[in-house]
N, C-alpha and C. Protein backbone atom coordinates (compact mmCIF):
# COMPACT_ATOMS: atom_id res chain seq x y z
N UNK A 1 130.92 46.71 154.04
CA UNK A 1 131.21 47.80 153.14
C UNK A 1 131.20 49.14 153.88
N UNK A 2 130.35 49.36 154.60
CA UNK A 2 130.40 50.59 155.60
C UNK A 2 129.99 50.65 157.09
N UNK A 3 130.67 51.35 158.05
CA UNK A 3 130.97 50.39 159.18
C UNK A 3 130.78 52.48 160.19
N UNK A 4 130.71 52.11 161.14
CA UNK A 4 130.25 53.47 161.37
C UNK A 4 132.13 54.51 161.81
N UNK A 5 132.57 53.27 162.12
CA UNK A 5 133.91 54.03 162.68
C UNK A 5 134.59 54.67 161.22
N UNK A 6 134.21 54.18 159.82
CA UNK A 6 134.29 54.69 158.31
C UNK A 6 134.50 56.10 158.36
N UNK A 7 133.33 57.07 158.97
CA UNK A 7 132.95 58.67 158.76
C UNK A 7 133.94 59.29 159.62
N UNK A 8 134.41 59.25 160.58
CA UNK A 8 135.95 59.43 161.54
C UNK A 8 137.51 58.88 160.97
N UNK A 9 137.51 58.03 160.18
CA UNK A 9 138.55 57.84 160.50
C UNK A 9 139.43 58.50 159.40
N UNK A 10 141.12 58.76 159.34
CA UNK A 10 141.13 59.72 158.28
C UNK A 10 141.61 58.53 156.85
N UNK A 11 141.88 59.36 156.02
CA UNK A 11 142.06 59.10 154.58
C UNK A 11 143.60 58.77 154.65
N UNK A 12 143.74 57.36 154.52
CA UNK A 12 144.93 56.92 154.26
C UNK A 12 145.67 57.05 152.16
N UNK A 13 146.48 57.16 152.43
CA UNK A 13 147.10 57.45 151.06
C UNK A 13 147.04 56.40 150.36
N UNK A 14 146.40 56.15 149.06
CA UNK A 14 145.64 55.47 148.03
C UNK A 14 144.41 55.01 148.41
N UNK A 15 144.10 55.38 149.38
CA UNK A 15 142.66 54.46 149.63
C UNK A 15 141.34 55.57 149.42
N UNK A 16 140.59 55.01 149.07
CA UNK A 16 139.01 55.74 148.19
C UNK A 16 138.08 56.00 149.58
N UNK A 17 137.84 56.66 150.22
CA UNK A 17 136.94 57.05 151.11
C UNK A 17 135.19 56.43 150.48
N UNK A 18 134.05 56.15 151.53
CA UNK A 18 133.35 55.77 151.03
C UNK A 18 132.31 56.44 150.86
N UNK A 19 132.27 57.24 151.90
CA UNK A 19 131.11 57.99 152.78
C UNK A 19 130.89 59.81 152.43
N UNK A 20 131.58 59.83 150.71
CA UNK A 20 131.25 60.87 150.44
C UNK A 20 129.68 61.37 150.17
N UNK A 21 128.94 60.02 149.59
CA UNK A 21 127.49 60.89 149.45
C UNK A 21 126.74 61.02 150.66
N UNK A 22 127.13 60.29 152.16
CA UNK A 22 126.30 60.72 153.15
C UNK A 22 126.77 61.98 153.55
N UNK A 23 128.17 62.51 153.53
CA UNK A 23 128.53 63.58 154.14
C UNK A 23 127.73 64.81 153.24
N UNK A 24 127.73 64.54 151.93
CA UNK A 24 126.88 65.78 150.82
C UNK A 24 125.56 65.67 151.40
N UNK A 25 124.73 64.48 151.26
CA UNK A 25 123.50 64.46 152.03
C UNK A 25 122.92 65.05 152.83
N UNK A 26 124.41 64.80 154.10
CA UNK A 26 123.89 65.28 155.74
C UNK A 26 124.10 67.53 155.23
N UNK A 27 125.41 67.33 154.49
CA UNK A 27 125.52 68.95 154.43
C UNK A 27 124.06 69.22 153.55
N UNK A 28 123.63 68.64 153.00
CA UNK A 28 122.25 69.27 152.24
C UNK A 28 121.36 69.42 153.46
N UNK A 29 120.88 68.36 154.63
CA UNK A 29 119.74 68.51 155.53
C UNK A 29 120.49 69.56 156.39
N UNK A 30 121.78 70.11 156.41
CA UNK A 30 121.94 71.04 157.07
C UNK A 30 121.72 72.33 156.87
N UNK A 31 121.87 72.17 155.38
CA UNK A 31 121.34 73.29 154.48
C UNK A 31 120.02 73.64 154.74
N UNK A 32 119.21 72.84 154.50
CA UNK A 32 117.59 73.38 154.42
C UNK A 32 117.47 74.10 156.00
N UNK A 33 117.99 72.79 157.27
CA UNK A 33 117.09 73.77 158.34
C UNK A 33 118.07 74.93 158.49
N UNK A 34 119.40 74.81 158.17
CA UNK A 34 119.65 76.45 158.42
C UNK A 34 118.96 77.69 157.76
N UNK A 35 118.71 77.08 156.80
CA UNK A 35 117.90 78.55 156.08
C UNK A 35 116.73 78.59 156.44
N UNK A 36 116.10 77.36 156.67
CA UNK A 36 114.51 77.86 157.44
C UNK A 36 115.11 78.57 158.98
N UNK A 37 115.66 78.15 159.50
CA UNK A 37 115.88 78.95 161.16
C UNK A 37 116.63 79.94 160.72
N UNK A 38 117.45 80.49 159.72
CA UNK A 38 117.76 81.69 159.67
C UNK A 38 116.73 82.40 159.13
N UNK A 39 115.74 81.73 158.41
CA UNK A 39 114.51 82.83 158.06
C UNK A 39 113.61 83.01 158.95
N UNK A 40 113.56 82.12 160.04
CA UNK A 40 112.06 82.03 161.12
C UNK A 40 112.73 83.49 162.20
N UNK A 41 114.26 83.11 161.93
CA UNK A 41 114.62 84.28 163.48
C UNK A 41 114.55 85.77 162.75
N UNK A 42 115.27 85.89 161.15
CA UNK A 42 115.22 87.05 160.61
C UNK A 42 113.70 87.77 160.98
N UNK A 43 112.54 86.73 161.01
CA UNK A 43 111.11 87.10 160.46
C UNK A 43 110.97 87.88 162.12
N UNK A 44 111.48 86.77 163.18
CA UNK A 44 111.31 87.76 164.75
C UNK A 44 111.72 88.38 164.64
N UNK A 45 112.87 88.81 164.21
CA UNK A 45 113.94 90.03 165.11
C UNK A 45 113.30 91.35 163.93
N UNK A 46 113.28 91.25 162.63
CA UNK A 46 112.94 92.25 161.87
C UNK A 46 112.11 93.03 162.25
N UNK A 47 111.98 94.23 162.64
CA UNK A 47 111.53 95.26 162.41
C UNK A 47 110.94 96.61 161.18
N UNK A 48 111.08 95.63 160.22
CA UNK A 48 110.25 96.43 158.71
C UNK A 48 109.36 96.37 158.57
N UNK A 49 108.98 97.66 158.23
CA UNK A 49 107.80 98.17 157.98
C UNK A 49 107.16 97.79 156.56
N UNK A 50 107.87 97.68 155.58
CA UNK A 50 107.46 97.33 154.49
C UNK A 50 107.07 96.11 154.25
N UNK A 51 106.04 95.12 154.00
CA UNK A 51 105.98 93.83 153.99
C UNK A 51 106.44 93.41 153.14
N UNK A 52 106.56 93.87 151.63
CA UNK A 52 107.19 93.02 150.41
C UNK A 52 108.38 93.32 150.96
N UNK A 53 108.73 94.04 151.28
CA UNK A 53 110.61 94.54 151.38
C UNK A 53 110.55 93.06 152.27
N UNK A 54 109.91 93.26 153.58
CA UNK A 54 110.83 91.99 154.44
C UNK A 54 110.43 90.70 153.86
N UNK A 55 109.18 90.46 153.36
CA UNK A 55 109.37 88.93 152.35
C UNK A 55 110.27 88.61 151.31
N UNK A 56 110.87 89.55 150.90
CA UNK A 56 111.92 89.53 149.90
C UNK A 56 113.05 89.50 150.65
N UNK A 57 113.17 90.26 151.80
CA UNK A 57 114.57 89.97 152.44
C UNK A 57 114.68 88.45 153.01
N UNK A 58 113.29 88.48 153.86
CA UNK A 58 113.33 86.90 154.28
C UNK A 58 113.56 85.77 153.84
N UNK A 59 113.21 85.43 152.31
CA UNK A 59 113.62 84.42 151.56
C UNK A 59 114.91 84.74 150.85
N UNK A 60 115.39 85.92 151.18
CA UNK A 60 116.74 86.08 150.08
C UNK A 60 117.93 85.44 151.63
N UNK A 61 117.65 85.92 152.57
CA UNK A 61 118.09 85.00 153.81
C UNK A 61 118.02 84.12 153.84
N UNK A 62 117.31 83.19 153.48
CA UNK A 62 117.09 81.65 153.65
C UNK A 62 117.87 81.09 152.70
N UNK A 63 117.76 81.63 151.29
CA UNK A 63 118.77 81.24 149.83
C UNK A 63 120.22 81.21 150.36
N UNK A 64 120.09 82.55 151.06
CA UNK A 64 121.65 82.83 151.22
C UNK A 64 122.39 81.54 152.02
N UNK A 65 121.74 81.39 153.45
CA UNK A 65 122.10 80.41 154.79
C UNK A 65 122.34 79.49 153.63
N UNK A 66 121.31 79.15 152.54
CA UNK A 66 121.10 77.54 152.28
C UNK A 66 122.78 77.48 151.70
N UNK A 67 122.83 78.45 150.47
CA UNK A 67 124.08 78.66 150.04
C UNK A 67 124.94 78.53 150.23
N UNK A 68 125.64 79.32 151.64
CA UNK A 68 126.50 79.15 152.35
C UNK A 68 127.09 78.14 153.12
N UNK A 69 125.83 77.35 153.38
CA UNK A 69 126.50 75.95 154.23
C UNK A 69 126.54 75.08 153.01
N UNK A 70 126.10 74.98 152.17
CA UNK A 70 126.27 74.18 150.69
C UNK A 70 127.70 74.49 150.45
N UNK A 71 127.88 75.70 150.59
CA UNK A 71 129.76 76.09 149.76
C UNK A 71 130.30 75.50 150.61
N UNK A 72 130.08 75.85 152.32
CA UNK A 72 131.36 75.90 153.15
C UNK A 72 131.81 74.26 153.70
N UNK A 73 130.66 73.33 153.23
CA UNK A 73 130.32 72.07 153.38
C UNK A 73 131.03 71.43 155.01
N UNK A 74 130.19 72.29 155.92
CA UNK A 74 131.11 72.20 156.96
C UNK A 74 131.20 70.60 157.44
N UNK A 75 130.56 69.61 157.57
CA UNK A 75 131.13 68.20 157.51
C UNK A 75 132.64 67.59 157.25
N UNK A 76 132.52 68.18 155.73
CA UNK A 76 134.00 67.99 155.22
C UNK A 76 135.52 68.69 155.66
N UNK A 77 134.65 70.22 156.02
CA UNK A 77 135.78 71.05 156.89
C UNK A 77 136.14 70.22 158.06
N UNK A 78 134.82 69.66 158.41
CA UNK A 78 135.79 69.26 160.12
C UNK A 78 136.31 68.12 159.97
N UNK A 79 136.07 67.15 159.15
CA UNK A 79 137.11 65.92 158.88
C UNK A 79 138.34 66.06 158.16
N UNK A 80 138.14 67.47 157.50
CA UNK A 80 139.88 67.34 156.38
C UNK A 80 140.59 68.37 157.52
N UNK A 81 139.59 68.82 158.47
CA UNK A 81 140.56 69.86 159.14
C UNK A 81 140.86 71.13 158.41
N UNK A 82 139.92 72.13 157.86
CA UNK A 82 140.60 72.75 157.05
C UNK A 82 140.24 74.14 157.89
N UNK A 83 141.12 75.23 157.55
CA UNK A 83 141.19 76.52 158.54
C UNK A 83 139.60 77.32 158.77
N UNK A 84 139.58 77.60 159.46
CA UNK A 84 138.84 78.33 160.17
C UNK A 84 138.39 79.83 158.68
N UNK A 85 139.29 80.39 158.31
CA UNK A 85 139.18 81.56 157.51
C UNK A 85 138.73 80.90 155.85
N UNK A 86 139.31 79.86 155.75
CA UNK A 86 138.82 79.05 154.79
C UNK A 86 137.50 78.76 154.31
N UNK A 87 137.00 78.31 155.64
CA UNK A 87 135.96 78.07 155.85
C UNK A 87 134.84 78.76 155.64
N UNK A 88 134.96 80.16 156.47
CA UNK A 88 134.16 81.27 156.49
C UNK A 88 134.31 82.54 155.22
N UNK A 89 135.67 81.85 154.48
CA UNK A 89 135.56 82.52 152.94
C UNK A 89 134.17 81.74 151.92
N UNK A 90 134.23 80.66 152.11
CA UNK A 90 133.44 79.94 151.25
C UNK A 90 131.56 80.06 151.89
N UNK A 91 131.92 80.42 153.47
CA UNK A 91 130.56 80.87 153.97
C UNK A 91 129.87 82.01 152.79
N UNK A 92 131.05 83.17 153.14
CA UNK A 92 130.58 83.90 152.49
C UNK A 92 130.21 84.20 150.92
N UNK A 93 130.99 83.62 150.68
CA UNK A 93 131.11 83.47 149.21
C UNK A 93 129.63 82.59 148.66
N UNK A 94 129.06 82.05 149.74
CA UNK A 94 127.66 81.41 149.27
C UNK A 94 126.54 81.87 149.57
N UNK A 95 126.54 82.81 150.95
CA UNK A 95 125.90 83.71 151.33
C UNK A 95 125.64 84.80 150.38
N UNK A 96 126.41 85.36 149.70
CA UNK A 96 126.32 86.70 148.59
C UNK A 96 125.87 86.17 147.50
N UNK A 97 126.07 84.33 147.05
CA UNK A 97 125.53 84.13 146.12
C UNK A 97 124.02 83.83 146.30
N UNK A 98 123.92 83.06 147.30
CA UNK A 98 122.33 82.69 147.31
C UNK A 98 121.02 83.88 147.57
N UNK A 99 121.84 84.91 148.38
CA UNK A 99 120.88 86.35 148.36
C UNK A 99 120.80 86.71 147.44
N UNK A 100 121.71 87.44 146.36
CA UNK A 100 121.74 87.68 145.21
C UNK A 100 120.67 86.91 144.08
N UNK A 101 120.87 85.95 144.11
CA UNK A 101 120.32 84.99 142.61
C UNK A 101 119.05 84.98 143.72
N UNK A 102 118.36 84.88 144.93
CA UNK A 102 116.86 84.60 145.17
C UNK A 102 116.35 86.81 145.22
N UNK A 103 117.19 87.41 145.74
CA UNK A 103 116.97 88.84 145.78
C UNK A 103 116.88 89.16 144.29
N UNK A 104 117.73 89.26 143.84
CA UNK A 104 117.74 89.88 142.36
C UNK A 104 117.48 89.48 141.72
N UNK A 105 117.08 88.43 140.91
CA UNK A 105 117.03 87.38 139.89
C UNK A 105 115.38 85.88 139.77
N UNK A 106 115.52 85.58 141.11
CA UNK A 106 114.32 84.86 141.19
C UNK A 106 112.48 85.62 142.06
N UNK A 107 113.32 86.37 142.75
CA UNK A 107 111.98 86.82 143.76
C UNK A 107 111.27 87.98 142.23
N UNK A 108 112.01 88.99 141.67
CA UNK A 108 111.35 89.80 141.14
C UNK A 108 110.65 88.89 139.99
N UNK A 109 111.15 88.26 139.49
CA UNK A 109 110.32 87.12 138.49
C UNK A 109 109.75 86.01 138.41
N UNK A 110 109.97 85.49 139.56
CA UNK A 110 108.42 84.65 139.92
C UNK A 110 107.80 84.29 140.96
N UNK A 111 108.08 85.70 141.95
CA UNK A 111 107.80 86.26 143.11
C UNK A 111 108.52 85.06 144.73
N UNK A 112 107.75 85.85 145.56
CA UNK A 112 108.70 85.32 146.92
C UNK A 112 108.87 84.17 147.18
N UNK A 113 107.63 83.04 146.47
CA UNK A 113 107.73 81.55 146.80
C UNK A 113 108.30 80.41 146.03
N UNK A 114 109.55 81.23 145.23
CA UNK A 114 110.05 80.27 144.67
C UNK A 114 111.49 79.36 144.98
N UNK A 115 111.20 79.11 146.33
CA UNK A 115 112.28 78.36 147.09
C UNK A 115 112.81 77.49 146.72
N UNK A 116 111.72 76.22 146.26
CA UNK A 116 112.49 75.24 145.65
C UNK A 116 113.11 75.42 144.53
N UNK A 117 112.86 76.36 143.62
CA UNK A 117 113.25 76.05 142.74
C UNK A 117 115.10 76.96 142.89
N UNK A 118 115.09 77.78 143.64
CA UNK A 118 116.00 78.54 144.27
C UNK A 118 117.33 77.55 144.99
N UNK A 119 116.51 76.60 145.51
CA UNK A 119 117.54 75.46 146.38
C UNK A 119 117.73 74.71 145.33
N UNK A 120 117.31 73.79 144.34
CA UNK A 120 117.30 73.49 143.07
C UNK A 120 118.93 74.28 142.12
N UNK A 121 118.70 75.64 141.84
CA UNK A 121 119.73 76.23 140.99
C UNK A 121 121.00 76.49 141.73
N UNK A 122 120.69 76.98 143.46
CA UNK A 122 121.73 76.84 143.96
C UNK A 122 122.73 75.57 144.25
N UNK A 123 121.84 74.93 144.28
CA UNK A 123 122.60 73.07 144.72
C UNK A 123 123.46 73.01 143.09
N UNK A 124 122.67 73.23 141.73
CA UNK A 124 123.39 72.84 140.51
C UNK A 124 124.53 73.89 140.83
N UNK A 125 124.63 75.29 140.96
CA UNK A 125 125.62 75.62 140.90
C UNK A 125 126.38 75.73 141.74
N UNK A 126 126.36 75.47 142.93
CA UNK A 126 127.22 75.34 143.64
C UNK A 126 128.01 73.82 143.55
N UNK A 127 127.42 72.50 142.73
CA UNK A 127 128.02 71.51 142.43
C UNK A 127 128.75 71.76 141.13
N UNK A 128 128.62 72.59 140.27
CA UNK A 128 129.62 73.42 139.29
C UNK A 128 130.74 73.97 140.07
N UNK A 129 130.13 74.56 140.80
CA UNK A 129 131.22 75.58 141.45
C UNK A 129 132.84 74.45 142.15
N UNK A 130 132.26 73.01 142.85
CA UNK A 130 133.07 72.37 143.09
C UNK A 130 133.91 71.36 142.30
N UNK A 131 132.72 71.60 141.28
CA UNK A 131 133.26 70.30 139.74
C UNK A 131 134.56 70.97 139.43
N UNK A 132 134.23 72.02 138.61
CA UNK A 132 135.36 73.02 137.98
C UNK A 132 136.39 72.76 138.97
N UNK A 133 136.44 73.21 139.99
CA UNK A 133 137.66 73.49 141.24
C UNK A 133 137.90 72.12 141.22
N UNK A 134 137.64 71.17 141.45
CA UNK A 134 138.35 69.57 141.26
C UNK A 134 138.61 69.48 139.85
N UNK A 135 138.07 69.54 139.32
CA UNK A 135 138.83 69.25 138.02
C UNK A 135 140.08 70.57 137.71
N UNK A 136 139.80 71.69 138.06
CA UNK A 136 141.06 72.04 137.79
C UNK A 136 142.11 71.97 138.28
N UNK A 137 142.38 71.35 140.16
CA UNK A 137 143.21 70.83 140.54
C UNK A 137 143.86 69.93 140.03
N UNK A 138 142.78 68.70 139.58
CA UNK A 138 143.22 67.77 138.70
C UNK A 138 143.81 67.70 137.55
N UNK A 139 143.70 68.99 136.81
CA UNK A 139 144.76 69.40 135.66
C UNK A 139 145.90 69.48 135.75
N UNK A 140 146.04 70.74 136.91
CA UNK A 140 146.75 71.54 137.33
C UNK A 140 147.76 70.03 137.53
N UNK A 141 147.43 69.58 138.25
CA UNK A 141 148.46 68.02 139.33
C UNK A 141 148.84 67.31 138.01
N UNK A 142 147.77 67.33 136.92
CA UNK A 142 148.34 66.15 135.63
C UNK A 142 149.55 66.71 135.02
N UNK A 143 149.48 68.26 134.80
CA UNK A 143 150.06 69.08 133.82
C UNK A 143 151.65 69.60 134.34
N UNK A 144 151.43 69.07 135.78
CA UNK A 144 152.42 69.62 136.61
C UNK A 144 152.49 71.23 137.26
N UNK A 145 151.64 71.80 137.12
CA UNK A 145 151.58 73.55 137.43
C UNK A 145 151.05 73.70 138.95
N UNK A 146 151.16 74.65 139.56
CA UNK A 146 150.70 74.80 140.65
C UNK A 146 149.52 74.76 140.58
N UNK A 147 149.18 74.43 142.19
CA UNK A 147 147.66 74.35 142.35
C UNK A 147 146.84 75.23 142.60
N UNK A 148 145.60 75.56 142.07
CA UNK A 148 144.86 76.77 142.01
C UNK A 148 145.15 77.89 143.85
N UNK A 149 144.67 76.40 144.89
CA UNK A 149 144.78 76.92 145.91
C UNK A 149 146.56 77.64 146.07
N UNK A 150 147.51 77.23 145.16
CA UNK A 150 148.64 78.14 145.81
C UNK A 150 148.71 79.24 145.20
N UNK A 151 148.19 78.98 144.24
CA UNK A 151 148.13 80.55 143.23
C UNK A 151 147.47 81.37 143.90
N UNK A 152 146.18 81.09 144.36
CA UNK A 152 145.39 81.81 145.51
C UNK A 152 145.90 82.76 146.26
N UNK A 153 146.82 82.11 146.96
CA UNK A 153 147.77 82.02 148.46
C UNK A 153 148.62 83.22 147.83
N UNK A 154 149.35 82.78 146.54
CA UNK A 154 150.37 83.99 146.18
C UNK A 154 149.77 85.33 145.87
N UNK A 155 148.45 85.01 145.04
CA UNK A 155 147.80 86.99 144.95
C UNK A 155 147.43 87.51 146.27
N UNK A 156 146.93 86.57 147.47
CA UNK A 156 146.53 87.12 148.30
C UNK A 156 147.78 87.79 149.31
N UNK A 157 148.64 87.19 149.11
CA UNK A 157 150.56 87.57 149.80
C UNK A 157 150.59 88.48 149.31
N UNK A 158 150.79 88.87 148.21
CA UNK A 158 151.31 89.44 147.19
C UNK A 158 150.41 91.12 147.73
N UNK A 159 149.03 90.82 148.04
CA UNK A 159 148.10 92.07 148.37
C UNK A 159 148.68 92.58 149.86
N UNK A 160 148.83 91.15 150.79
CA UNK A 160 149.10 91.07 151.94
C UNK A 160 149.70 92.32 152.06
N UNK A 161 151.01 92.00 151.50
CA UNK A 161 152.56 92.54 150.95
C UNK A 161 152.34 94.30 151.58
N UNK A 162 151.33 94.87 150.59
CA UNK A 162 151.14 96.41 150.85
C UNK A 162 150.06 96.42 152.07
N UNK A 163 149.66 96.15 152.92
CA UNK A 163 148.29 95.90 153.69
C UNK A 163 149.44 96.32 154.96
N UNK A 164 150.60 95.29 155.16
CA UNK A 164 151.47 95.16 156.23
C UNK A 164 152.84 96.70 156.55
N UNK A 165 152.40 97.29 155.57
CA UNK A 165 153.41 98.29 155.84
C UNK A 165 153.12 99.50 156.77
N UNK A 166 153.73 100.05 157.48
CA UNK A 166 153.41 101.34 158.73
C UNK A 166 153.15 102.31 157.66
N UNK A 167 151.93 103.31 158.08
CA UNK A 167 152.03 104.37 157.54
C UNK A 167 152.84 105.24 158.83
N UNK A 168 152.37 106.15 158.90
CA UNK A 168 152.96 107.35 159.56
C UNK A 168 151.86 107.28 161.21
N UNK A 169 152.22 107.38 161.92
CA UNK A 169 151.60 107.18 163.37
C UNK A 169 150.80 108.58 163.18
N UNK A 170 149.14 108.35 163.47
CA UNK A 170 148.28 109.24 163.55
C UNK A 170 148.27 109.78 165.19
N UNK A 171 148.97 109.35 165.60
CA UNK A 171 149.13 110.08 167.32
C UNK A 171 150.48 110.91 167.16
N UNK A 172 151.40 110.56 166.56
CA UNK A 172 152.32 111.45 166.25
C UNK A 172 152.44 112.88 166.48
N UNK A 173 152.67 113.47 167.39
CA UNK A 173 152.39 115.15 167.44
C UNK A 173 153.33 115.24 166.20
N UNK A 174 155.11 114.77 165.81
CA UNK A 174 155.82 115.40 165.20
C UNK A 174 154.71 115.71 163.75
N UNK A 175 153.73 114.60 163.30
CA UNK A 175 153.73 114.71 161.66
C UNK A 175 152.06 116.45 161.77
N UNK A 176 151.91 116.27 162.84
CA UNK A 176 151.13 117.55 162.99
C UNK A 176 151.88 119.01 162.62
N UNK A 177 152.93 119.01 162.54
CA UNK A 177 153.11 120.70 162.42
C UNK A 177 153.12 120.92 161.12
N UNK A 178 152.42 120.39 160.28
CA UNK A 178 152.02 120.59 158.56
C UNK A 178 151.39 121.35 158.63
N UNK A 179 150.44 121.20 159.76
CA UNK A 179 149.04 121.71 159.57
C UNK A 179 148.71 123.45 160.23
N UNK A 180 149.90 123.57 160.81
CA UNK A 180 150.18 124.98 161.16
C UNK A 180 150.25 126.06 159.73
N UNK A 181 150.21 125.33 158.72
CA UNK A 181 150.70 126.29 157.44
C UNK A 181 148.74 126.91 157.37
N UNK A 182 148.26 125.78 157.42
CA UNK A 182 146.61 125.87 156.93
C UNK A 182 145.87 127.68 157.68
């Protein structure tokens, strides 16, 4: 039933992969020690003076790391192959959540040591966070409509769009003689 060459090899078309709950697994034990070693180095390198300030920063660091490798599920990135910017969108995107909800939300109300229960709400919602997004692909594919990820792709073009245009060259001596009026 499971054979080790299984976790390498890729996903042939109709066939059910097996080895999804070890890959969630292994991204969970990756989770924990990243956030403990991103909290052990934050705790060296910091320089604050305030002690609640840096115990509150320190565990809102650890939430965050845990977060972030939970979203970005890098296991799965490196077997589906998926981009590099991709990747480090969903870093972030777990990073801002897990500081946030242990900074704002759990540390002031039931103070700095509530980790587990922190890795606990982040794991539920960040398995929301992937439910929804599969299932709405899965709509999307039943219903026939594009897929969330191209819709994505088009607002972000679409922003691209004005991002890519020249303004006026700031070395330009010509656009300087405006400023002779001043």
């Amino acid at each position: 039933m499971f054979n080790d060459d299984m976790i390498l090899e890729t996903k042939e078309p109709g066939t059910v992969r097996q080895d999804g709950f070890a890959r969630h697994f292994v991204t969970l034990v990756l989770a924990v020690v990243g956030g403990t070693l991103a909290d052990a180095v934050f705790i060296r390198l910091a320089m604050i003076e305030n002690p609640e300030l840096a115990v509150r920063l320190s565990y809102g660091i650890r939430s965050g790391v845990f977060a972030a490798i939970l979203m970005a599920q890098p296991i799965t990135a490196i077997m589906q192959k998926r981009k590099p910017m991709q990747v480090l969108a969903y870093f972030l995107g777990g990073f801002l959540l897990g500081i946030s909800l242990q900074f704002f939300l759990l540390t002031p109300n039931l103070g700095p040591r509530s980790m587990i229960l922190a890795y606990f709400i982040i794991s539920v919602i960040v398995m929301l966070v992937w439910g929804v997004g599969r299932g709405t692909e899965r709509i999307s594919a039943w219903f026939g409509l594009p897929q969330p990820v191209d819709a994505g792709r088009a607002i972000f073009g679409f922003f691209r769009k004005f991002r890519k245009r020249k303004g006026p060259d700031p070395l330009d001596p010509s656009d300087l003689d405006d400023l002779d009026d001043y």
